[in-house]
Protein backbone atom coordinates (compact mmCIF):
# COMPACT_ATOMS: atom_id res chain seq x y z
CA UNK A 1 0.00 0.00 0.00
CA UNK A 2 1.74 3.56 -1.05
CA UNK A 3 1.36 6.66 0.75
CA UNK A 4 -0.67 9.40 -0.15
CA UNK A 5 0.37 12.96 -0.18
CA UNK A 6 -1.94 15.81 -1.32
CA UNK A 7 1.10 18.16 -1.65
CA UNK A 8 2.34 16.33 -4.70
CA UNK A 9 -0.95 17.43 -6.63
CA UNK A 10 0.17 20.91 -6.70
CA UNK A 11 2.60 20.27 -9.40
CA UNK A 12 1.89 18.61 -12.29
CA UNK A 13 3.50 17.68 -15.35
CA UNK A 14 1.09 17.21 -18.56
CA UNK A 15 2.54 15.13 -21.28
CA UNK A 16 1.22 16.17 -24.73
CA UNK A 17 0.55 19.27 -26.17
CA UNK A 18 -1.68 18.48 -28.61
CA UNK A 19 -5.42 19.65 -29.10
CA UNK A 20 -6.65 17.92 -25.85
CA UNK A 21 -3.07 18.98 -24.37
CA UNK A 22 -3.30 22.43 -24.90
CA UNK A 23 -6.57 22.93 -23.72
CA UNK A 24 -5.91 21.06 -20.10
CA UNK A 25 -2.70 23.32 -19.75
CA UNK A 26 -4.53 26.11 -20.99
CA UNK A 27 -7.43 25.79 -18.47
CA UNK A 28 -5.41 24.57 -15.36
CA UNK A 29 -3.17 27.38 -15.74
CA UNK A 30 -6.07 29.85 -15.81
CA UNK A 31 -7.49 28.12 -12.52
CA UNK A 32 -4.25 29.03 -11.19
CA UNK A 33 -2.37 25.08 -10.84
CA UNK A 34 1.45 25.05 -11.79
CA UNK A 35 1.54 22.63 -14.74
CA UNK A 36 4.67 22.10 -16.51
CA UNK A 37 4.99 20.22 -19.86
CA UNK A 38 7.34 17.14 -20.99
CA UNK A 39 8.31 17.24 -24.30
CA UNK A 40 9.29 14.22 -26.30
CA UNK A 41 9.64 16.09 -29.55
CA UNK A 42 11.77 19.21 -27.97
CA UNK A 43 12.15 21.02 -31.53
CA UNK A 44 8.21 20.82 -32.31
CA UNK A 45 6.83 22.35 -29.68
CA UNK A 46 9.73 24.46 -28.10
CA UNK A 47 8.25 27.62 -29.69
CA UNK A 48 4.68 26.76 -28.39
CA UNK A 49 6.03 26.63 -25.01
CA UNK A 50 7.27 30.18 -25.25
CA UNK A 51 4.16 32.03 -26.41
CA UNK A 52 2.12 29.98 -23.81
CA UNK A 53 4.47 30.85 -21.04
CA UNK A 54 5.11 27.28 -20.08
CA UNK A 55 7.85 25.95 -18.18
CA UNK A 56 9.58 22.65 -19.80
CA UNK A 57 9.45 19.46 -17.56
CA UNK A 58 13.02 18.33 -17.72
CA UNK A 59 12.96 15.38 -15.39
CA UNK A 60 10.30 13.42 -14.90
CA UNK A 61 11.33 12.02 -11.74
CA UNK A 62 10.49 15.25 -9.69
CA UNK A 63 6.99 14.62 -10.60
CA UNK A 64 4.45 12.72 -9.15
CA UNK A 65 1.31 13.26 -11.01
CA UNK A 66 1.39 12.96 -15.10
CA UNK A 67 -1.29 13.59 -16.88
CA UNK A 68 -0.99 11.52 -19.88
CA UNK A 69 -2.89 13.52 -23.19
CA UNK A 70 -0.73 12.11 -25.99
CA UNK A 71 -2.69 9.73 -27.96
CA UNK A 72 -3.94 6.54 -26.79
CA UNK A 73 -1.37 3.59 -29.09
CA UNK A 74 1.21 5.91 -27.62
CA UNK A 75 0.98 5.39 -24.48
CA UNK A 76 2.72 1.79 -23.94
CA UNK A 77 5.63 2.99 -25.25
CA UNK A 78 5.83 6.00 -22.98
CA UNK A 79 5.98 4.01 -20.39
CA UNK A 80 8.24 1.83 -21.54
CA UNK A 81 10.56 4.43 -22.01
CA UNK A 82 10.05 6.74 -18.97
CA UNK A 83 9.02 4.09 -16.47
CA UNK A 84 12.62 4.02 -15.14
CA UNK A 85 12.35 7.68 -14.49
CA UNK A 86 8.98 7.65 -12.62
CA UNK A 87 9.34 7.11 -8.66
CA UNK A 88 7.01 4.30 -7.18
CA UNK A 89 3.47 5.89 -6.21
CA UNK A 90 3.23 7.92 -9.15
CA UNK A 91 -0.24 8.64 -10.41
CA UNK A 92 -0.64 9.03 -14.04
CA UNK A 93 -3.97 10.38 -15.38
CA UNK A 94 -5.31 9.23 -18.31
CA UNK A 95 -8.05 11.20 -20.56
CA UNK A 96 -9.18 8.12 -21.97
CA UNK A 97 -9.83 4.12 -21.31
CA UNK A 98 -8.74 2.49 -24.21
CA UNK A 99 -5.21 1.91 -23.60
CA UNK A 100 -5.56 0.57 -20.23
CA UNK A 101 -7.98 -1.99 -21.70
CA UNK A 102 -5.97 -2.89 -24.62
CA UNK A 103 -2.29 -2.91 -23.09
CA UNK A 104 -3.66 -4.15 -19.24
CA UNK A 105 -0.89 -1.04 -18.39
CA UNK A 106 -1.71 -1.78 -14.85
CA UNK A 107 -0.96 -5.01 -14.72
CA UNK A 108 2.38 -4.11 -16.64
CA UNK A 109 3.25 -1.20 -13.89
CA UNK A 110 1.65 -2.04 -10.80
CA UNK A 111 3.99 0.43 -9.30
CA UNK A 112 1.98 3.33 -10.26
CA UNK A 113 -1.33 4.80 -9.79
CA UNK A 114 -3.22 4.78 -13.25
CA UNK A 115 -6.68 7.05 -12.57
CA UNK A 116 -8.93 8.38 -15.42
CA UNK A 117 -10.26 11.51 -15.79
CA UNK A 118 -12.18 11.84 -19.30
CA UNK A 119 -14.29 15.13 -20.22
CA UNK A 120 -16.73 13.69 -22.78
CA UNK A 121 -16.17 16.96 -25.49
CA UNK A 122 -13.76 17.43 -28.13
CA UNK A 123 -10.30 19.77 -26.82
CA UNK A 124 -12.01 22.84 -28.57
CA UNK A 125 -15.03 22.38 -26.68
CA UNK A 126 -13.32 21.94 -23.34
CA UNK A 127 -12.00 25.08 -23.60
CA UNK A 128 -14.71 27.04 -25.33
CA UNK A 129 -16.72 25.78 -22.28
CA UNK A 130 -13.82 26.57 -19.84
CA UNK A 131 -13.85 30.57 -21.08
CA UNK A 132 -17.80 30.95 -21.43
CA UNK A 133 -18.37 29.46 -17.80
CA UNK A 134 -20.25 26.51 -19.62
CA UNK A 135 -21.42 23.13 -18.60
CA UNK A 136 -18.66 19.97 -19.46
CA UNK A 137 -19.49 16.80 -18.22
CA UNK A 138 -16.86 13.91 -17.61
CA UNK A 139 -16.20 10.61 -16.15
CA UNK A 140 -13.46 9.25 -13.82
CA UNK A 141 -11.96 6.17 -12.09
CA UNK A 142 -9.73 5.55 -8.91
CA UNK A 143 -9.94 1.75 -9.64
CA UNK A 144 -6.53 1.20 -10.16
CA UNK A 145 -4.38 2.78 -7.82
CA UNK A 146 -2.94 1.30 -4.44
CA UNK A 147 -3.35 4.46 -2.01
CA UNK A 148 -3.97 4.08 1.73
CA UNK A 149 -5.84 7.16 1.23
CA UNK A 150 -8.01 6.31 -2.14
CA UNK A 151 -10.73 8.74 -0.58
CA UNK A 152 -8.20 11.60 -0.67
CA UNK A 153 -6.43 10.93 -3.91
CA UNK A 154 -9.88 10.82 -5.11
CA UNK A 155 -10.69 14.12 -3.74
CA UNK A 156 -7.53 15.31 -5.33
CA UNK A 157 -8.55 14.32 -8.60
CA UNK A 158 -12.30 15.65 -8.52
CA UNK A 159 -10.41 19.07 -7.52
CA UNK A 160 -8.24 18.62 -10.72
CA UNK A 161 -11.77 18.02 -12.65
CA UNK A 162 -13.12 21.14 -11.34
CA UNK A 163 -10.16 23.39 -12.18
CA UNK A 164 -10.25 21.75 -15.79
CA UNK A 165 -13.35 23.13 -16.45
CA UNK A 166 -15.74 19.84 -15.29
CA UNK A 167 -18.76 21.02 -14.29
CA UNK A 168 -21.45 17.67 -14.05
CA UNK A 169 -20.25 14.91 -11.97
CA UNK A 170 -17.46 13.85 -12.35
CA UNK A 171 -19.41 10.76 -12.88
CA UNK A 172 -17.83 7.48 -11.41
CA UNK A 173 -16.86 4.32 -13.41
CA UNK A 174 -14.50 2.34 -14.85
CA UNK A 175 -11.73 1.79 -17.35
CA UNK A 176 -13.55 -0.45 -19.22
CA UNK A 177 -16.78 0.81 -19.28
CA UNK A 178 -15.62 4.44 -20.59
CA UNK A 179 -13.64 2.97 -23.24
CA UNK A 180 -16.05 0.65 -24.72
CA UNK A 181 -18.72 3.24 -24.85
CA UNK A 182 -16.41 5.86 -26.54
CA UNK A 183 -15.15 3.25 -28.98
CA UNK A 184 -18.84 2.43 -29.46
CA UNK A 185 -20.20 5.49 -29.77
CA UNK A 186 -17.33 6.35 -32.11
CA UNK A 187 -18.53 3.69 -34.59
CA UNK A 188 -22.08 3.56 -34.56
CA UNK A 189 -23.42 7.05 -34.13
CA UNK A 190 -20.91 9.91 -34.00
CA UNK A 191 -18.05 9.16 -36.36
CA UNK A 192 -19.20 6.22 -38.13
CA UNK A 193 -23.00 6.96 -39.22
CA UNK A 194 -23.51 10.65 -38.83
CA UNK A 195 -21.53 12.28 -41.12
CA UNK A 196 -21.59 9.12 -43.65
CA UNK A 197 -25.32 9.02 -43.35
CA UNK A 198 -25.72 12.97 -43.94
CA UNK A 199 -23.51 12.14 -46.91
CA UNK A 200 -25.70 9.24 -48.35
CA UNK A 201 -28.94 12.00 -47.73
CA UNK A 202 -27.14 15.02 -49.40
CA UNK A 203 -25.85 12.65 -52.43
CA UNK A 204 -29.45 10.95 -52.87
CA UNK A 205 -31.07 14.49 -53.71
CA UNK A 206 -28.11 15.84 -55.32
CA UNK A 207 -28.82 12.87 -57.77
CA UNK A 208 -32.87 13.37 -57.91
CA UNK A 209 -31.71 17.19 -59.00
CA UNK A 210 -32.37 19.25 -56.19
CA UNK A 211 -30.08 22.62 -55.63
CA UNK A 212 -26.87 21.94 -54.02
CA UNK A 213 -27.96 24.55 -51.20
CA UNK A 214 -31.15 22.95 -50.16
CA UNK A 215 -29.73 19.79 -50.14
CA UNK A 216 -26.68 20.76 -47.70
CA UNK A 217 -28.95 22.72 -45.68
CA UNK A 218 -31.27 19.73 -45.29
CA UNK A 219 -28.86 17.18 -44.96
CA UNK A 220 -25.76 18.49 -43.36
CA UNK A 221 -26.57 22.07 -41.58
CA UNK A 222 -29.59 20.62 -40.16
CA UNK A 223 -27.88 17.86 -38.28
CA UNK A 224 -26.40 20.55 -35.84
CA UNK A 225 -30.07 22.23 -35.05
CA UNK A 226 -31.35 18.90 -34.05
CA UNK A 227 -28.24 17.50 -32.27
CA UNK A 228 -28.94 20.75 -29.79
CA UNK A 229 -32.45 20.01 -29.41
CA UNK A 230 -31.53 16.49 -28.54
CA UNK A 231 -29.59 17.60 -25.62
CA UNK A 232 -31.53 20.71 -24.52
CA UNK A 233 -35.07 19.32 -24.87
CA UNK A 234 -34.54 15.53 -24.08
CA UNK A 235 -35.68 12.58 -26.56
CA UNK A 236 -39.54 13.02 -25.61
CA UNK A 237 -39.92 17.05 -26.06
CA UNK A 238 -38.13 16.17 -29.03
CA UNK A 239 -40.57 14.70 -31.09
CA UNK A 240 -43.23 16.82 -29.44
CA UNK A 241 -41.43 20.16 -31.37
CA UNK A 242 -41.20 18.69 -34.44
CA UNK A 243 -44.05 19.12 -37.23
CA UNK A 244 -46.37 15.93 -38.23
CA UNK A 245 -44.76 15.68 -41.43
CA UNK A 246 -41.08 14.76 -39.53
CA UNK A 247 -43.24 12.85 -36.92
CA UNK A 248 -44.79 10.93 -39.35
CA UNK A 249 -41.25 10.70 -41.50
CA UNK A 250 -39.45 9.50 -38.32
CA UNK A 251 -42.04 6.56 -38.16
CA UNK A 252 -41.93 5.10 -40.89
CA UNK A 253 -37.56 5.40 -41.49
CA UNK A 254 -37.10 4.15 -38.38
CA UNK A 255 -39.42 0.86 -38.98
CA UNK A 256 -37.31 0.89 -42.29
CA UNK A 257 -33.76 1.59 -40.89
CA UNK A 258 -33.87 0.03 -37.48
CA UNK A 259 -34.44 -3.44 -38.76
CA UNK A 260 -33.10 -7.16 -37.45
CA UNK A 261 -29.95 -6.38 -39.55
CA UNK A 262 -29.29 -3.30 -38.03
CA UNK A 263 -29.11 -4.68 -34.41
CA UNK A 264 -27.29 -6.71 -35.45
CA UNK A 265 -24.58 -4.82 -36.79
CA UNK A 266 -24.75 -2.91 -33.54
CA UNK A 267 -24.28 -6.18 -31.21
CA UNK A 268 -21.12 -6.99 -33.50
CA UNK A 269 -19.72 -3.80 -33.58
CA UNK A 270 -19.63 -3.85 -29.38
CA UNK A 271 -18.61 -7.84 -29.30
CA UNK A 272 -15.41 -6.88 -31.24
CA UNK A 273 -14.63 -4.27 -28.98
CA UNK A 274 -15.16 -6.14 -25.49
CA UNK A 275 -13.09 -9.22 -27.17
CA UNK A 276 -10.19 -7.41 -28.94
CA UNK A 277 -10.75 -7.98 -32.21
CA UNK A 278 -11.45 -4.34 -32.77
CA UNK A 279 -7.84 -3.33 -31.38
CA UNK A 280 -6.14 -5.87 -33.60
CA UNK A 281 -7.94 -4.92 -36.98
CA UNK A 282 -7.21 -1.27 -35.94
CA UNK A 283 -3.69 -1.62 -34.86
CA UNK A 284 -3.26 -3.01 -38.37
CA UNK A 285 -4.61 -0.15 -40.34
CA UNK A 286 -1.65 2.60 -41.96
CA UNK A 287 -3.20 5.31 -39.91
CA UNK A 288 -1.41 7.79 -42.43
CA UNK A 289 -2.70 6.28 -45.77
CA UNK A 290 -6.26 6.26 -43.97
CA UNK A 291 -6.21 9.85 -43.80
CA UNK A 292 -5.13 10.11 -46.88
CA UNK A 293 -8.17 7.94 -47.90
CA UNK A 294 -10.60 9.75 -46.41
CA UNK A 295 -8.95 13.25 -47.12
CA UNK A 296 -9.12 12.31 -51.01
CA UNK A 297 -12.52 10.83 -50.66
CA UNK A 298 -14.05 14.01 -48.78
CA UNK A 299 -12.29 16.72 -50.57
CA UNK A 300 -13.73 15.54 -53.84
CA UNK A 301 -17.16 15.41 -52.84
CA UNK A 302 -19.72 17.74 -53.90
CA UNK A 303 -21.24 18.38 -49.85
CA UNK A 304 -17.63 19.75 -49.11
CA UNK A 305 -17.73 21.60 -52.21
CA UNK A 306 -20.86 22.93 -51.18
CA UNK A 307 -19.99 23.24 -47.53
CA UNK A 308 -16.92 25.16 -48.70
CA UNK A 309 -19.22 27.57 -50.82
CA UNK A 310 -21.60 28.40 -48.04
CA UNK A 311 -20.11 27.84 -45.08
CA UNK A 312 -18.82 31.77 -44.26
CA UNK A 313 -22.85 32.72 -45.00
CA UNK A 314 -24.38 29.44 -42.66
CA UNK A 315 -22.15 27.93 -40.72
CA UNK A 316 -22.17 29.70 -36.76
């Protein structure tokens, strides 16, 4: 059982200055914590660090709480290359699940504290939120850390959520869970059918000859104006707002979308993440050509075309 000392909390080092990176340091600093950041790519971000007024972490041993931002498949072999320089009892952060659940990283360094602390919005968002005094909601876990004082290191950490920004919960659960969902989530809603579904929409009337406009107004700027609804009305005042036409449209899509097939899909797409199969098909993909792919395949399309034209007129 390791010790617990609230001092150490006080000063931080944040690994990753990324989006989600700059954002954390960006909001801690403003709630007036003492965050310093570790570089592993000195000549990329040196200038960054200047006009941010951010002191360079040098050695990580004279730290005992990391927060981890760089991006999840990175984070096995940051360990493996700084866990020599990390004193026992260190708690590393993490802003998402999936490594931990992928990797077992605790199992692998049992000598550390490994705690999550995930705000469930994109890095622009949590700081958008952070400067506008806005609601951000998030999600943590204490599960895997061996304090004799787990209360207080989680008090710690639900004062590091507040001084990010978090301003609902921070919700309790677990490694696994919050790494399934997101994955899940990812795939079958937000990443995965949204903007691919808009697509298909936009395309369909595109082909039927309707006006590029009204068919990305429809089909694309639309999807924002009912995503809010969704989340400031709830699911039930939803469809009590919307005219009988899109009442009566929602019926009978749904009984036409929503089918065995569908569910289907859904169960598989969540089996492959609880039994791996999802990390090893993704681990195998040329993240860099897949970019490309989708780079090529989006830039060519008529919607960003469109979106391009209209977007300085429409778009908030």
């Amino acid at each position: 059982m390791q010790s617990f000392n609230a001092e150490e909390w006080n000063r931080i080092c944040l690994v990753g200055l990324g989006s989600q990176g700059k954002a954390w340091a960006s909001n801690l600093i403003d709630s007036g914590r003492a965050v310093d950041v570790f570089l592993r790519n000195p000549s990329q971000y040196k200038d960054l660090l200047q006009r941010k007024s951010l002191k360079e972490a040098v050695d990580l041993e004279e730290y005992k709480v990391i927060l981890l931002l760089i991006p999840d498949n990175q984070h096995k072999a940051f360990l493996k290359d700084n866990a020599p320089s990390l004193t026992k009892g260190t708690s590393i952060i993490y802003a998402h699940g999936a490594s931990m659940i992928e990797e077992d990283l605790h199992q692998s360094y049992p000598q550390f504290n490994h705690f999550l602390l995930a705000p469930k919005a994109i890095a622009s968002e949590v700081r958008f939120q952070y400067e506008n005094s806005g609601k951000l909601g998030a999600v943590y876990s204490v599960e895997y850390s061996d304090l004799e004082r787990k209360d207080a290191a989680k008090g710690q950490l639900l004062k590091l959520a507040k001084d990010l920004g978090i301003t609902a919960g921070p919700y309790e659960t677990t490694f696994y869970q919050e790494a399934c969902a997101d994955l899940f989530s990812e795939q079958s809603l937000l990443c995965g059918l949204i903007p691919h579904a808009a697509k298909h929409s936009f395309d369909a009337l595109i082909r039927r000859g309707f006006t590029p406009e009204i068919a990305y107004m429809e089909c694309w700027l639309e999807v924002k104006l009912i995503a809010d609804t969704m989340v400031k009305r709830g699911p039930s005042e939803l469809f009590d707002l919307i005219s009988p036409h899109a009442l009566k449209g929602a019926e009978i899509a749904q009984q036409r979308f929503f089918d065995k097939g569908y569910h289907e899909i859904l169960e598989r797409l969540l089996s492959e993440i609880e039994d791996g199969t999802f990390f090893k098909s993704a681990n195998a993909i040329d993240e860099k050509l897949l970019k490309e792919k989708y780079r090529e395949y989006w830039s060519k399309s008529k919607l960003q075309q469109v979106h391009d034209k209209l977007k300085k007129d429409l778009v908030p």
